[in-house]
Protein backbone atom coordinates (compact mmCIF):
# COMPACT_ATOMS: atom_id res chain seq x y z
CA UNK A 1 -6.06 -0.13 39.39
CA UNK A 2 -6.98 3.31 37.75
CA UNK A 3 -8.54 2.45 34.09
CA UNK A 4 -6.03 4.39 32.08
CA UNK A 5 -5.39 4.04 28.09
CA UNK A 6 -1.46 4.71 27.56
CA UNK A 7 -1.22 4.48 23.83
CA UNK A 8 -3.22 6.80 20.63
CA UNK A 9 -4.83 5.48 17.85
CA UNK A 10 -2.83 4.63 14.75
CA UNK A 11 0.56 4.65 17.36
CA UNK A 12 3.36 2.32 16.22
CA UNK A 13 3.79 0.04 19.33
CA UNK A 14 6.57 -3.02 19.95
CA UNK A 15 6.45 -6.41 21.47
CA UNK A 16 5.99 -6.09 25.14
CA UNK A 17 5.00 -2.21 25.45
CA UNK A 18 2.31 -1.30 27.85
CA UNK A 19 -1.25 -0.28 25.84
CA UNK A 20 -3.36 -0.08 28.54
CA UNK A 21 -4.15 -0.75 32.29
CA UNK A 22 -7.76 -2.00 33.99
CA UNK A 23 -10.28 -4.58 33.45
CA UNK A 24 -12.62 -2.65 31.09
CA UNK A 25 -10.44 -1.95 28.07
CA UNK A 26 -10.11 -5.31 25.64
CA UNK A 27 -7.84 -6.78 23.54
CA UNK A 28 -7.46 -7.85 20.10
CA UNK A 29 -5.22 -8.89 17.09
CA UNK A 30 -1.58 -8.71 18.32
CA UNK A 31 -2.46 -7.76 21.73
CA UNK A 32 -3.17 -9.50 25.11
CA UNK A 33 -3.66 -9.15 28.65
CA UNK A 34 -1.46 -9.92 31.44
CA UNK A 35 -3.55 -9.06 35.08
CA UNK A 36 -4.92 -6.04 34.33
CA UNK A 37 -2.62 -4.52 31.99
CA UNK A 38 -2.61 -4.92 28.04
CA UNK A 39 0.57 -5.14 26.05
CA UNK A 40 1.51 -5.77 22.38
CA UNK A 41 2.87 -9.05 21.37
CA UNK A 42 4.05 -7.80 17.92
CA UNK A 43 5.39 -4.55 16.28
CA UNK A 44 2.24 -2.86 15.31
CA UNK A 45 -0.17 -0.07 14.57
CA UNK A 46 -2.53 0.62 17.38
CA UNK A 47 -6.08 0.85 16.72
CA UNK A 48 -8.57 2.05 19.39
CA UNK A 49 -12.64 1.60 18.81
CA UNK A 50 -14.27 2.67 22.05
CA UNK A 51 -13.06 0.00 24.50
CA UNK A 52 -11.29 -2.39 22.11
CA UNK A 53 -7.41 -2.24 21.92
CA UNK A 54 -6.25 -4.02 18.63
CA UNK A 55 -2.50 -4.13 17.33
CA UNK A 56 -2.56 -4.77 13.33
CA UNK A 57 1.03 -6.46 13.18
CA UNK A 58 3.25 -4.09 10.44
CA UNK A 59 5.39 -6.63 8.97
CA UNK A 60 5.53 -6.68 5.33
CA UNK A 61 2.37 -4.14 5.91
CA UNK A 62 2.37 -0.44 4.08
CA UNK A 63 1.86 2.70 6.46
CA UNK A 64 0.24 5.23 4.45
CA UNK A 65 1.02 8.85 4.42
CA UNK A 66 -0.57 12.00 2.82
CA UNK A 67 0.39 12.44 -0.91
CA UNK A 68 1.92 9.20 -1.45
CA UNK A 69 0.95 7.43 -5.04
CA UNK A 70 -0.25 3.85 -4.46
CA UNK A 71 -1.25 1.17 -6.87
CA UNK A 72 -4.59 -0.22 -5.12
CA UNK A 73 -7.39 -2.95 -6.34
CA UNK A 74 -11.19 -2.21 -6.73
CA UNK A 75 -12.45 -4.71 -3.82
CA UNK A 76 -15.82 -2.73 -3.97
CA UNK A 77 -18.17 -0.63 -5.69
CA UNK A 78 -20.85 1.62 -3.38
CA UNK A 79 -23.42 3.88 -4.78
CA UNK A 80 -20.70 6.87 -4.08
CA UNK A 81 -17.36 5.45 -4.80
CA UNK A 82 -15.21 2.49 -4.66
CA UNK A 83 -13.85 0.59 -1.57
CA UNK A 84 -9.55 0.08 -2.89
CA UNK A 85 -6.88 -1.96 -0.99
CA UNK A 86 -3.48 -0.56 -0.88
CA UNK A 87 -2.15 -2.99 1.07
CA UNK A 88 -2.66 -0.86 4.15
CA UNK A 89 -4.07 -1.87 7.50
CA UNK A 90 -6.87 0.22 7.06
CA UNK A 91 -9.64 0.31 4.03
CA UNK A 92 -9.02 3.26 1.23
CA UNK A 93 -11.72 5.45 -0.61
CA UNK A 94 -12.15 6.78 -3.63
CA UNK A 95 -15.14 9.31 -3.93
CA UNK A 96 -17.17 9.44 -7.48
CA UNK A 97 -15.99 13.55 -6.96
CA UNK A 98 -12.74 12.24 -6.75
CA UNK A 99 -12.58 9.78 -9.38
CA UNK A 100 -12.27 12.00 -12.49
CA UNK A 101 -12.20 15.68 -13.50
CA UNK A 102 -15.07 15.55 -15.42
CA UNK A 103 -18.59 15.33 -13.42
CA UNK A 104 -20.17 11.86 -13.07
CA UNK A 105 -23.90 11.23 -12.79
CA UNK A 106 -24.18 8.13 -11.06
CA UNK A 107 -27.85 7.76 -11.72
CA UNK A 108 -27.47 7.51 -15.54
CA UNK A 109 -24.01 5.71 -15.78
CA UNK A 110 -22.41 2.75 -13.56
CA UNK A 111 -19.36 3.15 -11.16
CA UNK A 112 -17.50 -0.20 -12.93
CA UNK A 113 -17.86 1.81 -16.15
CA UNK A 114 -14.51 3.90 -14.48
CA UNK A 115 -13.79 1.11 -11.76
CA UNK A 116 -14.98 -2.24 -12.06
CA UNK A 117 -14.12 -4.91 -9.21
CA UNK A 118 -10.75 -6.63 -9.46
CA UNK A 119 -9.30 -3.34 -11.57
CA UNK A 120 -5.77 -2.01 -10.27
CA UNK A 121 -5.22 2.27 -10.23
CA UNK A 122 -2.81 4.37 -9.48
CA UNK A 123 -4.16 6.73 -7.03
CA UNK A 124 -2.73 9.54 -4.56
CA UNK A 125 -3.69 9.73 -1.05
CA UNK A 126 -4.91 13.38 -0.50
CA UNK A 127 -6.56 12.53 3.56
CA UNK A 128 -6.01 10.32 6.22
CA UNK A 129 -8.30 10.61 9.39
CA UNK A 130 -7.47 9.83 13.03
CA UNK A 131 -9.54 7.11 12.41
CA UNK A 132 -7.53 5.74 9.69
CA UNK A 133 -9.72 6.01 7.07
CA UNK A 134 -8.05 7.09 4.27
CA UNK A 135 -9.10 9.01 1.39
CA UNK A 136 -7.87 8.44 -2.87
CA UNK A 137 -8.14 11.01 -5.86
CA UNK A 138 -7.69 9.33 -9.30
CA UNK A 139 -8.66 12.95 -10.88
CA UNK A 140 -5.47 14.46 -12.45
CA UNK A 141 -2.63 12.11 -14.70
CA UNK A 142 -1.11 10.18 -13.57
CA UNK A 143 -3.85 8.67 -11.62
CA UNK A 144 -5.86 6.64 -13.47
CA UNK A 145 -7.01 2.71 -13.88
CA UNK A 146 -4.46 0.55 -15.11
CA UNK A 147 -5.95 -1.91 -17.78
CA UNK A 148 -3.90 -5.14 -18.10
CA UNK A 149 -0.79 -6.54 -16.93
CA UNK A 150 0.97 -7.92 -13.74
CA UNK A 151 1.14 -6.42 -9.98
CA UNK A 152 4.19 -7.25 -8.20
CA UNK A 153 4.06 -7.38 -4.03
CA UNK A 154 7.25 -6.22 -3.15
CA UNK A 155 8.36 -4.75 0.67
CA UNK A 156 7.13 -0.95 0.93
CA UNK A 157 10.69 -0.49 2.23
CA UNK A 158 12.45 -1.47 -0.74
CA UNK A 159 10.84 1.00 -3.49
CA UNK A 160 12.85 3.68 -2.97
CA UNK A 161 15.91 1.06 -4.01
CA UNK A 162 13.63 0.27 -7.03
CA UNK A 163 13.52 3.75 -7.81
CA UNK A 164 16.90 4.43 -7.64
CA UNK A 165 18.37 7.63 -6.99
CA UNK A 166 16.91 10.41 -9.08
CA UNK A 167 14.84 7.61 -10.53
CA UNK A 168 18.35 5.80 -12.17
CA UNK A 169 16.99 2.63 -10.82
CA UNK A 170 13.52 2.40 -12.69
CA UNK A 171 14.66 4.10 -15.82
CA UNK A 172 17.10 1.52 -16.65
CA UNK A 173 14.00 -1.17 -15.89
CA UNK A 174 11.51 0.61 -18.37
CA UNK A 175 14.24 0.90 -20.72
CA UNK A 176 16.42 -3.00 -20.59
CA UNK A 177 12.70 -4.32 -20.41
CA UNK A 178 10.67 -2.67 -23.00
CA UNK A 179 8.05 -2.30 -20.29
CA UNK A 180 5.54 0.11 -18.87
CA UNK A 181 6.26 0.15 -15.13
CA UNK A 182 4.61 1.88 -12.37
CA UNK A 183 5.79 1.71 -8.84
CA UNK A 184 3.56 2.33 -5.97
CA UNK A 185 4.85 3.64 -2.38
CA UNK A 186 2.73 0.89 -1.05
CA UNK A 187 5.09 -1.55 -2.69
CA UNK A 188 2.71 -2.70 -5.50
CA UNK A 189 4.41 -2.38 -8.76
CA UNK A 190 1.94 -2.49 -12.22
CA UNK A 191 4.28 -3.67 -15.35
CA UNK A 192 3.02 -4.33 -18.09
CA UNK A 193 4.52 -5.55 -21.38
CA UNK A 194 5.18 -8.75 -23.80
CA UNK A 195 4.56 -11.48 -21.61
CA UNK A 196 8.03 -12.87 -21.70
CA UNK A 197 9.32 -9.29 -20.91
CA UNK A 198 6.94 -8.97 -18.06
CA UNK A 199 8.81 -12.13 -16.87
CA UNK A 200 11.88 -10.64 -17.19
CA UNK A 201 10.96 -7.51 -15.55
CA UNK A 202 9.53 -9.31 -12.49
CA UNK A 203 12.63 -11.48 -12.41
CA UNK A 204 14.91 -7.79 -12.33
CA UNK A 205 12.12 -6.50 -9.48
CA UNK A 206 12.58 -9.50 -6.93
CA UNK A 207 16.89 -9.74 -7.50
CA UNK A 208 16.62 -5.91 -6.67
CA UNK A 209 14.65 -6.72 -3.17
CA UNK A 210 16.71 -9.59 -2.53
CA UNK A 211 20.00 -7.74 -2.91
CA UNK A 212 19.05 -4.09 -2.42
CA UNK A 213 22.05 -3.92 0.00
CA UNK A 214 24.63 -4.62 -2.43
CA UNK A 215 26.77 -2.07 -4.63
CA UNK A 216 26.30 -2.86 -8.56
CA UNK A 217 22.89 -3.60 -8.66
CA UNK A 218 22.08 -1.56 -11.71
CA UNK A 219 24.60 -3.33 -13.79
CA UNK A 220 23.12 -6.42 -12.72
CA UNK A 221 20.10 -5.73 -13.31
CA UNK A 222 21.42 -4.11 -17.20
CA UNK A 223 23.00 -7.50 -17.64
CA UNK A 224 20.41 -9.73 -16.78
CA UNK A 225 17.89 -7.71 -19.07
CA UNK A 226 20.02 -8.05 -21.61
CA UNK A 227 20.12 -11.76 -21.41
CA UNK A 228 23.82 -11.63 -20.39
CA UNK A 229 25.46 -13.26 -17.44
């Protein structure tokens, strides 16, 4: 059999599709071989290194796209920048150049004076290479660290119900809740708040996921704010 690759990198694939055919291409993650063809055993994003065929299963898992704002976490600090996950499949970036507007001399102050590791931002996503790596600016407001409070993992396809339309949604959660809430695309959301109305915030957050298919929601989520029933 010809040695033929049938899929590109970072391709959405589905259980049972075809990635590749011949002995010399190998599989990994959510991908196997049958004979001398490789298939996905999971809805996935494809990821091709040289020979190596891997499928990075997508459920519950954030694509990223160019100009979305994600809330990420400082997982580590390099002599240029910061390593960030965003819940993605693949690592994020954020270049010292890209980290603030104002110039940064790493040889005279520390990175974890701006990031330090564990700290959540709110950065945009300004490139994503066919590689997948992907590539954060901080710079301009909003983007910037987020001291304190509680992230929330919600599914990345239930922000825009979060939001609400023309942001109805999250306007009446800052304002029943007395909280400072940021959602990220990624489905991250930073509140932050009196504990017990960071409780009550969260609460409102995972009854909007639950039922995000149901008419009334915002009253609900008004009422149980409020503390009524």
């Amino acid at each position: 059999m010809k040695e033929k690759l049938l899929v590109k990198n970072r391709e959405i694939v589905t259980p049972g599709e075809i990635l590749a055919e011949g002995m010399s291409y190998l599989p990994s993650g959510k991908s196997a071989r049958e004979d001398e063809k490789i298939f996905a055993t999971s809805l996935g994003l494809v990821n091709v290194k040289g020979r190596v065929i891997k499928v990075i299963p997508l459920a519950g898992r954030y694509v990223p796209r160019r100009g979305d704002s994600v809330v990420g976490k400082i997982t580590a600090i390099s002599k240029f920048g910061w390593r960030v996950d965003i819940k993605s499949p693949f690592d994020a970036e954020l270049n010292v150049a890209e980290a603030s507007n104002r110039y940064i001399d790493t040889k005279r102050v520390s990175l974890d004076k701006f990031f330090a590791l564990g700290d959540h931002l709110l950065a945009g996503i300004i490139e994503i290479s066919e590689s997948g790596y992907i590539k954060l600016s901080a710079r301009n407001r909003p983007y910037r660290r987020l001291g304190g409070g509680i992230v929330v993992n919600v599914s990345p396809s239930k922000i825009p119900r979060i939001i609400g339309k023309q942001g109805s949604m999250i306007r009446t959660l800052k304002d029943e809740s007395k909280c400072e809430i940021i959602v990220g695309q990624n489905g991250w959301v930073w509140i932050k708040g009196e504990p017990e109305k960071e409780m009550k915030a969260i609460q409102a957050i995972k009854i909007i996921e639950k039922e995000s298919h149901k008419s009334g929601l915002t009253d609900k989520v008004k009422k149980m704010l409020r503390g009524k029933s």
